[in-house]
N, C-alpha and C. Protein backbone atom coordinates (compact mmCIF):
# COMPACT_ATOMS: atom_id res chain seq x y z
N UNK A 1 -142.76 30.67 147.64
CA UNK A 1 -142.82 30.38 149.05
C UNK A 1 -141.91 29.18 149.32
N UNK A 2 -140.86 29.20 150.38
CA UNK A 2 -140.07 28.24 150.44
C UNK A 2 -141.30 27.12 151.94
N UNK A 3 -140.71 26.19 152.15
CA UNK A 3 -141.60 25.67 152.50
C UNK A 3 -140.69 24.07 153.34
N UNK A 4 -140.07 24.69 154.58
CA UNK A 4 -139.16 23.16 155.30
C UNK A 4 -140.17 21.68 154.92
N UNK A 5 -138.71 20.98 154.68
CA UNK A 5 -139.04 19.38 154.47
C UNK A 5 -138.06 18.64 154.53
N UNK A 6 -138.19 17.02 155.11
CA UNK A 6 -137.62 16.38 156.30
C UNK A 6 -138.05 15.52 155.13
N UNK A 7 -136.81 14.35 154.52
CA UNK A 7 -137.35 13.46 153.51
C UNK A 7 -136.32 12.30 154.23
N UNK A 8 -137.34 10.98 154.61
CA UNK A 8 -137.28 9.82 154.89
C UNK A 8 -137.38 8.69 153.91
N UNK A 9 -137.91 9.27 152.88
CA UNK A 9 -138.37 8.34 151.69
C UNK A 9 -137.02 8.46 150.88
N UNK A 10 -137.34 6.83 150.42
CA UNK A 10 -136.62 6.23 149.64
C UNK A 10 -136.94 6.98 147.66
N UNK A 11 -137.40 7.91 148.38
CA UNK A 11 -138.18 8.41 146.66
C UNK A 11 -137.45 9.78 146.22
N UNK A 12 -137.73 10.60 145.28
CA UNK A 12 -137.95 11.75 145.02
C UNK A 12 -138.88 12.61 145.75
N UNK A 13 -138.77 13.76 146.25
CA UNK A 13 -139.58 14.77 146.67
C UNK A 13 -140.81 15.09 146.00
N UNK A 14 -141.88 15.40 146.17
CA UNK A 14 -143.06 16.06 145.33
C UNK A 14 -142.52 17.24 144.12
N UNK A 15 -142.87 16.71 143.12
CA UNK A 15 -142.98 17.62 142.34
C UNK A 15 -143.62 17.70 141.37
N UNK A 16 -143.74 19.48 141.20
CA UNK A 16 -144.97 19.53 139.49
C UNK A 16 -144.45 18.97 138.30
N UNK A 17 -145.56 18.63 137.74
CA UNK A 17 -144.97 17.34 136.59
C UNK A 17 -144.88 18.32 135.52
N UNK A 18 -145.43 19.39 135.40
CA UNK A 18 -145.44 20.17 134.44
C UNK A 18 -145.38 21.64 134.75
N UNK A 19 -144.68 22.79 133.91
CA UNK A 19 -144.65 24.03 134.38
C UNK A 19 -146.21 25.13 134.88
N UNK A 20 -146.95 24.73 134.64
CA UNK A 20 -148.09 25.59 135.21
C UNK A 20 -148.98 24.49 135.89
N UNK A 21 -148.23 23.51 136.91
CA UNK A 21 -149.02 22.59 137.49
C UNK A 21 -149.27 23.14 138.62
N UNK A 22 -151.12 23.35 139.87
CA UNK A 22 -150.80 23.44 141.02
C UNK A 22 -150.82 22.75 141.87
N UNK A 23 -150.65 21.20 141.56
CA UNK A 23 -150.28 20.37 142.42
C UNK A 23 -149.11 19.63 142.34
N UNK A 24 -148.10 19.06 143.36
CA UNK A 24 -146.73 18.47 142.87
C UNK A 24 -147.18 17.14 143.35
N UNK A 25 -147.04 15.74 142.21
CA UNK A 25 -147.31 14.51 142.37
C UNK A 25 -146.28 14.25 143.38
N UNK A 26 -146.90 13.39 144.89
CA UNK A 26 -146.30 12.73 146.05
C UNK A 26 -146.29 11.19 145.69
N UNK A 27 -145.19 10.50 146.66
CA UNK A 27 -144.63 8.97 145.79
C UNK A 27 -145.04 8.10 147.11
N UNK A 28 -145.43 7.06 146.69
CA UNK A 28 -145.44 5.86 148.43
C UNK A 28 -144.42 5.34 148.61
N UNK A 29 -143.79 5.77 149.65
CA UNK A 29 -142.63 5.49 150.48
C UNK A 29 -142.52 4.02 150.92
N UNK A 30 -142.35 2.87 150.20
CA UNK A 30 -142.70 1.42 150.35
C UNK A 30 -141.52 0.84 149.87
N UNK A 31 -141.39 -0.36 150.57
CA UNK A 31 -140.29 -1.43 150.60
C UNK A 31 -140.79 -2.43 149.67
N UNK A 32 -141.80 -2.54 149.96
CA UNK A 32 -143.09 -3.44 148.80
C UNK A 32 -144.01 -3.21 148.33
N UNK A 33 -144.81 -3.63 147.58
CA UNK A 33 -146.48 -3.24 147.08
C UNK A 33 -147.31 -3.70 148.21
N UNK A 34 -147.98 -3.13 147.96
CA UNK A 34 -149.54 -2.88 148.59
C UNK A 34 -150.81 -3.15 147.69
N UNK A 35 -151.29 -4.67 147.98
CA UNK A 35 -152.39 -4.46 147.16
C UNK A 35 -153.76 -3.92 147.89
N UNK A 36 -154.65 -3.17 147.11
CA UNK A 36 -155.19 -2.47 147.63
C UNK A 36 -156.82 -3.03 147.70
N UNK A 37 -157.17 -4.40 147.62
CA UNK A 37 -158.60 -5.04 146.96
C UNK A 37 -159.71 -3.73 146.92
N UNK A 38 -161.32 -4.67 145.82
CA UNK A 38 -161.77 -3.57 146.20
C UNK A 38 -162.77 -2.87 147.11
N UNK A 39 -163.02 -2.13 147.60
CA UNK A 39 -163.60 -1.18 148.50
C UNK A 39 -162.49 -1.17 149.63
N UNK A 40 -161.17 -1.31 149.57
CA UNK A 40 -160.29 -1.50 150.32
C UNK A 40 -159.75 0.04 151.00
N UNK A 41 -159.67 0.28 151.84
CA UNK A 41 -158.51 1.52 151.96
C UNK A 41 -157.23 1.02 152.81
N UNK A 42 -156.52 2.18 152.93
CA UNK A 42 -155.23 2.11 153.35
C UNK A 42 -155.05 3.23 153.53
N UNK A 43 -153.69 3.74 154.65
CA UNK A 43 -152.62 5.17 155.11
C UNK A 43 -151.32 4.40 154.34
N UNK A 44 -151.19 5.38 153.13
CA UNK A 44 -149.87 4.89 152.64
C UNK A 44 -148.73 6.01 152.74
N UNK A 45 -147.78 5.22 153.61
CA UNK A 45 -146.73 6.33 154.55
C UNK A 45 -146.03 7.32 152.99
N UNK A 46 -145.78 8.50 152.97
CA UNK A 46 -144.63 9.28 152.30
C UNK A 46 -143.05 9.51 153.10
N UNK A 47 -143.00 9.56 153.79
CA UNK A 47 -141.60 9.43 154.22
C UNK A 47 -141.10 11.05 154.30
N UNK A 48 -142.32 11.64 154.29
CA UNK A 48 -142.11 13.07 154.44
C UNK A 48 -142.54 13.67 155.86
N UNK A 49 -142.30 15.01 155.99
CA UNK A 49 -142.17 15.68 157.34
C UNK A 49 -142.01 17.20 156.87
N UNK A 50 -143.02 18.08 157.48
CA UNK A 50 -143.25 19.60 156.65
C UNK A 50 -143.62 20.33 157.79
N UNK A 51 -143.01 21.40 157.69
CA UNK A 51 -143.10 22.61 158.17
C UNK A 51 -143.54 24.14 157.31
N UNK A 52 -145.06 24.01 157.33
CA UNK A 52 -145.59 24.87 156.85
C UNK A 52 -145.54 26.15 157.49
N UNK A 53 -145.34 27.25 156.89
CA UNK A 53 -145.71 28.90 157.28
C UNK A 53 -146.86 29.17 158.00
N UNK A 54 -146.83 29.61 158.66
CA UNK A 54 -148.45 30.13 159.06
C UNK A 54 -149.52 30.46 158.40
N UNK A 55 -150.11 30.29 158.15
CA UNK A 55 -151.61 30.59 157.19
C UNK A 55 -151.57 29.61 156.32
N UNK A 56 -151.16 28.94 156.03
CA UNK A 56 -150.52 27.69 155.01
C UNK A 56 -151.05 26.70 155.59
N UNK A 57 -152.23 25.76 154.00
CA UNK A 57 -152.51 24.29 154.53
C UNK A 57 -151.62 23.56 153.57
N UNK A 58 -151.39 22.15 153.46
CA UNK A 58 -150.88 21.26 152.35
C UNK A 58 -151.95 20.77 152.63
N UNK A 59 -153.18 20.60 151.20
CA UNK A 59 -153.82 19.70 150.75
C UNK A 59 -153.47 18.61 150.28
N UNK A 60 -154.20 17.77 150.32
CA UNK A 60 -153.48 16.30 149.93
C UNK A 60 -155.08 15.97 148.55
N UNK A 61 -154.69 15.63 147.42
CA UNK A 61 -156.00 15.42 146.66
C UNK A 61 -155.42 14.28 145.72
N UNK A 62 -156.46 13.72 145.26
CA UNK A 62 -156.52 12.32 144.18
C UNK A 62 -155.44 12.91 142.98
N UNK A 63 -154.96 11.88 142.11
CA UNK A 63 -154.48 12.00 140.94
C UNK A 63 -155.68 11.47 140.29
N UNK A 64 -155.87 12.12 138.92
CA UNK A 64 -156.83 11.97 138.01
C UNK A 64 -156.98 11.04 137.92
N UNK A 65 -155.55 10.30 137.14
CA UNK A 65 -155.21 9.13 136.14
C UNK A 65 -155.30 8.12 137.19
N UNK A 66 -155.05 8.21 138.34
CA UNK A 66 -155.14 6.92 138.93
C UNK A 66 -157.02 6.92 139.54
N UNK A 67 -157.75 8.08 139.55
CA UNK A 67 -159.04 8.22 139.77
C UNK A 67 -159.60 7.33 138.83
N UNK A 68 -159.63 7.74 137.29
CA UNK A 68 -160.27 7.44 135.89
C UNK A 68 -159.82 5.96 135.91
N UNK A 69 -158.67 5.97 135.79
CA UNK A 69 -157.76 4.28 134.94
C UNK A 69 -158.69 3.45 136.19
N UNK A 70 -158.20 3.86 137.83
CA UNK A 70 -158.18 2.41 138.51
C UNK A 70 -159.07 2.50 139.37
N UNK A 71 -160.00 3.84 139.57
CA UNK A 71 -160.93 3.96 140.54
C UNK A 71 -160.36 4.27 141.92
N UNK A 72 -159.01 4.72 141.96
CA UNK A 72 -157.97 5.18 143.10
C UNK A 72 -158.40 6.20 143.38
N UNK A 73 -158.63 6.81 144.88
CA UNK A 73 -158.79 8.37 145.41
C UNK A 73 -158.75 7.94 146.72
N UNK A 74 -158.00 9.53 147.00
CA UNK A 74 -158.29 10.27 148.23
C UNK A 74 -159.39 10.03 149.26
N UNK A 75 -159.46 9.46 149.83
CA UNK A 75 -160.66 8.97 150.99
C UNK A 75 -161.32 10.24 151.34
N UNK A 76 -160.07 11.41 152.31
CA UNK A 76 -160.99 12.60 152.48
C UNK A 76 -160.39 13.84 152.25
N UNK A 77 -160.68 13.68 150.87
CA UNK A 77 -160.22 14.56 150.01
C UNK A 77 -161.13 15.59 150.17
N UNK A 78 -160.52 16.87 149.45
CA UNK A 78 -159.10 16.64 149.54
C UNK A 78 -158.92 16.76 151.35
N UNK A 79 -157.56 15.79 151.86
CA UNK A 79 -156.93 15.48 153.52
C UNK A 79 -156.62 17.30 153.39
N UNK A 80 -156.28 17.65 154.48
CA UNK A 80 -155.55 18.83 154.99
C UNK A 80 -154.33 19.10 156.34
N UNK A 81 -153.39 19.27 155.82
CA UNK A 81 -152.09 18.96 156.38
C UNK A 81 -152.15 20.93 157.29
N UNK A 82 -152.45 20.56 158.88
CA UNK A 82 -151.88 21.82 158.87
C UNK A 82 -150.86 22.22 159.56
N UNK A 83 -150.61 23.81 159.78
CA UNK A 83 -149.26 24.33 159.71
C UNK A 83 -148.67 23.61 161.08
N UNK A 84 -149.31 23.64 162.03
CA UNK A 84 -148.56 22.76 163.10
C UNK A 84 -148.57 21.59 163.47
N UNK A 85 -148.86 20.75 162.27
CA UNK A 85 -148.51 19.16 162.53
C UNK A 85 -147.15 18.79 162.15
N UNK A 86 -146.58 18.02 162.77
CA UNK A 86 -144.92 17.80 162.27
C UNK A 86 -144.77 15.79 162.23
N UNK A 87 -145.56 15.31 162.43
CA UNK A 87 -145.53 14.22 161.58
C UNK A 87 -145.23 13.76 160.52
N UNK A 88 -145.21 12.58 159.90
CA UNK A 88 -145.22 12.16 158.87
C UNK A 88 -146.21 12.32 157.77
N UNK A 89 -146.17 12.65 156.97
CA UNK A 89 -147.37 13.13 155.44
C UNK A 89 -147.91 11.35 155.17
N UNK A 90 -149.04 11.39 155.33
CA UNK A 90 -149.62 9.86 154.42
C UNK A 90 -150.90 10.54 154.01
N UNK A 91 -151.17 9.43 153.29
CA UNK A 91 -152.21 9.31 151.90
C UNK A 91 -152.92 8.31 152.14
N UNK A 92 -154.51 8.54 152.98
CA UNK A 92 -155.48 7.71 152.78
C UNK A 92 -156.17 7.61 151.12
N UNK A 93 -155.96 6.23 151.03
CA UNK A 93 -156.57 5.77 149.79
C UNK A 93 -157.36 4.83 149.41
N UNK A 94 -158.13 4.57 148.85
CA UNK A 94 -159.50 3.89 148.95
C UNK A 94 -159.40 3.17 147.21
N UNK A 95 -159.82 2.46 147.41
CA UNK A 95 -160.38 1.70 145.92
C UNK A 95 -161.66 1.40 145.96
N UNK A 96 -162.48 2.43 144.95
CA UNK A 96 -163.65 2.33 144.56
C UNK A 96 -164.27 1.63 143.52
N UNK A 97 -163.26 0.77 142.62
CA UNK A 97 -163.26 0.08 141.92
C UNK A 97 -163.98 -1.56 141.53
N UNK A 98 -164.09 -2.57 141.28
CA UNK A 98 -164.14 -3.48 141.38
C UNK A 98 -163.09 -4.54 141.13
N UNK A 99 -161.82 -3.91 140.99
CA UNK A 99 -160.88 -4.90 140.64
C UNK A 99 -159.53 -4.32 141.59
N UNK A 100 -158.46 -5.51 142.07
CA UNK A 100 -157.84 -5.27 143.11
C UNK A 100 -156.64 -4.40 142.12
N UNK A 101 -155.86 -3.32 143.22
CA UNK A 101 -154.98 -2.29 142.76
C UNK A 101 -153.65 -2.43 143.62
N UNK A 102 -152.62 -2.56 142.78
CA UNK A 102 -151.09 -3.00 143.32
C UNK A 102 -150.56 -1.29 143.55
N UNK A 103 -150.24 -0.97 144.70
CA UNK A 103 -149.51 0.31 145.16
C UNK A 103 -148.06 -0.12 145.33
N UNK A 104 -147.44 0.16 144.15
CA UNK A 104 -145.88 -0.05 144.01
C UNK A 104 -144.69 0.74 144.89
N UNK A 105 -143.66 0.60 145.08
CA UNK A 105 -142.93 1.28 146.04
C UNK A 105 -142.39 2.18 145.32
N UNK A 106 -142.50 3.85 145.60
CA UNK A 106 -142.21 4.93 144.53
C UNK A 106 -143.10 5.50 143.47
N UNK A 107 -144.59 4.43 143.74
CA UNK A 107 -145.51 5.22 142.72
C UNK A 107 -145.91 6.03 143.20
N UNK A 108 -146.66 7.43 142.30
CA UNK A 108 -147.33 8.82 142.59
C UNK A 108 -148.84 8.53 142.63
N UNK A 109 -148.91 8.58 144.15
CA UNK A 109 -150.29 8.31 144.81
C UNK A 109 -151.11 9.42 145.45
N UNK A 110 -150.97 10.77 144.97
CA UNK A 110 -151.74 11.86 145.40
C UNK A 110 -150.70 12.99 144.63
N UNK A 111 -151.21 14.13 145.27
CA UNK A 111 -150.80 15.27 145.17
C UNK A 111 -151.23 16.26 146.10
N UNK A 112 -150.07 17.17 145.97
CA UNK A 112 -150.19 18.14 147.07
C UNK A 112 -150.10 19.66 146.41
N UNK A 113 -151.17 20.14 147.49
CA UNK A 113 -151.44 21.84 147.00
C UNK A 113 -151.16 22.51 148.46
N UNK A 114 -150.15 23.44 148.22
CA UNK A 114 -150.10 24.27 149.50
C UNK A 114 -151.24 25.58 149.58
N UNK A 115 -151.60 25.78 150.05
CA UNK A 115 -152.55 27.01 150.05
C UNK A 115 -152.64 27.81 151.23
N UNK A 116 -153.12 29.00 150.90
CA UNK A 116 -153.33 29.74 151.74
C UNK A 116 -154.11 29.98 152.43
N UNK A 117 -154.62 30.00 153.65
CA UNK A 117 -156.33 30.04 153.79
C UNK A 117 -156.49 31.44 155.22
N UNK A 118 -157.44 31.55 155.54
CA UNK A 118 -157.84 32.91 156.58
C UNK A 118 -158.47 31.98 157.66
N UNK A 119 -157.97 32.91 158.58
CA UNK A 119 -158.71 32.73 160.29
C UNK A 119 -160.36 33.50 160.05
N UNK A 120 -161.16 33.03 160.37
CA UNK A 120 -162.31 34.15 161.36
C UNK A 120 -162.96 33.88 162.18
N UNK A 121 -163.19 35.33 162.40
CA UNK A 121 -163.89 35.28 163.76
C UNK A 121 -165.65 35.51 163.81
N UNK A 122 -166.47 34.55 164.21
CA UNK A 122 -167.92 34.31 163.93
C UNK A 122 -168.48 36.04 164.72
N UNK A 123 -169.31 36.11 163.64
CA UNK A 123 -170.39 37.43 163.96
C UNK A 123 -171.52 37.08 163.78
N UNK A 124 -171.96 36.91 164.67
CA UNK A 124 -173.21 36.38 165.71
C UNK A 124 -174.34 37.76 165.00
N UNK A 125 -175.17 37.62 163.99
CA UNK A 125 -175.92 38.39 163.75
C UNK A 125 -177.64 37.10 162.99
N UNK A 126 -178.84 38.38 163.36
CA UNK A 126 -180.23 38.16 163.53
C UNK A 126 -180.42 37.23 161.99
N UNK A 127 -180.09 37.59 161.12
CA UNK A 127 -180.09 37.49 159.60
C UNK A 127 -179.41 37.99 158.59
N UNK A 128 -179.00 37.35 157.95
CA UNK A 128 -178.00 37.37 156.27
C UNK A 128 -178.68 38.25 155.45
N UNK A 129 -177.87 38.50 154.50
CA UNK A 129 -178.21 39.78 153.25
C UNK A 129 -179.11 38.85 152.33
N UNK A 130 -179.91 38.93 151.32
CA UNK A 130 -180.42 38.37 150.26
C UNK A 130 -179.43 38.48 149.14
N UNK A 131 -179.64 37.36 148.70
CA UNK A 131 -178.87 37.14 147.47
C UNK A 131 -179.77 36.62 146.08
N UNK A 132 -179.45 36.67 145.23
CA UNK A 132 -180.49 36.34 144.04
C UNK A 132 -180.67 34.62 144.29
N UNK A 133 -179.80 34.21 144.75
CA UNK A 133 -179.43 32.91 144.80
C UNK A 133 -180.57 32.26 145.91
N UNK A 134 -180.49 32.95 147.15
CA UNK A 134 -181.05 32.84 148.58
C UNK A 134 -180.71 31.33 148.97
N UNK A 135 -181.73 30.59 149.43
CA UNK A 135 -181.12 28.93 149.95
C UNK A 135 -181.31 28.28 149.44
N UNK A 136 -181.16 28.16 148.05
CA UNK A 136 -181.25 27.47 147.23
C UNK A 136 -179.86 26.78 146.67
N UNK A 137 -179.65 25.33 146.96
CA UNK A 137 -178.84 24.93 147.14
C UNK A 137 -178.86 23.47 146.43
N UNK A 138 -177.54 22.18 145.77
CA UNK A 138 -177.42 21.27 145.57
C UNK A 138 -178.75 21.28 144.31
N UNK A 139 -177.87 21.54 143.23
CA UNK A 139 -178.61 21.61 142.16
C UNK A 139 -179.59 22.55 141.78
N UNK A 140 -179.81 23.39 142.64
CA UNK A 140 -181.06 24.80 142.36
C UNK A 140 -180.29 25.78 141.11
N UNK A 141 -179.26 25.67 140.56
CA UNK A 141 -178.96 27.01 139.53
C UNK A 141 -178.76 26.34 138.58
N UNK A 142 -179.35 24.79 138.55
CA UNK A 142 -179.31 24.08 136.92
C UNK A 142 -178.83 22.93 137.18
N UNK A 143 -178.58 22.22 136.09
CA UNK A 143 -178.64 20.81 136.02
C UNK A 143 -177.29 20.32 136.80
């Protein structure tokens, strides 16, 4: 799927770091660091601009390594970029950590998944099918 993009950043474009990756690591478009203290958040600009296909979201989700190492994530993860916004791409990010986090200019501060998703249309009916499952929910099929 080709996929228009408008690059303002001083960076490299998103890309998969590896051949069977489905997310391509995105960079912060910064002149300087950003420290991030903790319980801190921030919108850290990409310098990007996308024109998605129709049916097409760009998810925006945490990097692991910066999850695990520094307590870095996605605020509202995963964000959802859709097909008719033409703004600028940023990355709310949060430090859940207890120790303050330096956001360097050009580091990979998220990632992005394009996906596909469906329209519907609500059908207004009396009651649902049974399922083995039924409403049993948030921990009911095990630990």
């Amino acid at each position: 799927m080709k996929v228009k993009i408008v690059s303002k950043s001083a960076f490299d474009l998103p890309a998969y770091e590896t051949p069977l990756a489905a997310g391509m690591d995105v960079r912060a478009n910064l002149t300087e660091s950003i420290i991030l203290g903790p319980l801190e958040r921030a919108m850290i600009p990409t310098g990007l601009y996308v024109e998605l296909p129709p049916g097409c979201e760009l998810q925006v989700r945490p990097r692991s390594g910066l999850a695990i190492k520094h307590g870095i994530t996605v605020l509202n993860s995963p964000g959802t970029v859709d097909a008719d916004y033409r703004g600028e791409l940023r990355a709310i990010l949060v430090n859940l950590s207890n120790e303050p986090f330096e956001i360097k200019p050009g580091e990979r501060i998220a990632q992005y998944v394009v996906a596909r998703h469906e329209k519907v249309e609500w059908e207004v009916v009396e009651e649902l099918s049974e399922t083995e499952r039924g409403a049993g929910g948030f921990g009911s099929t095990g630990r």
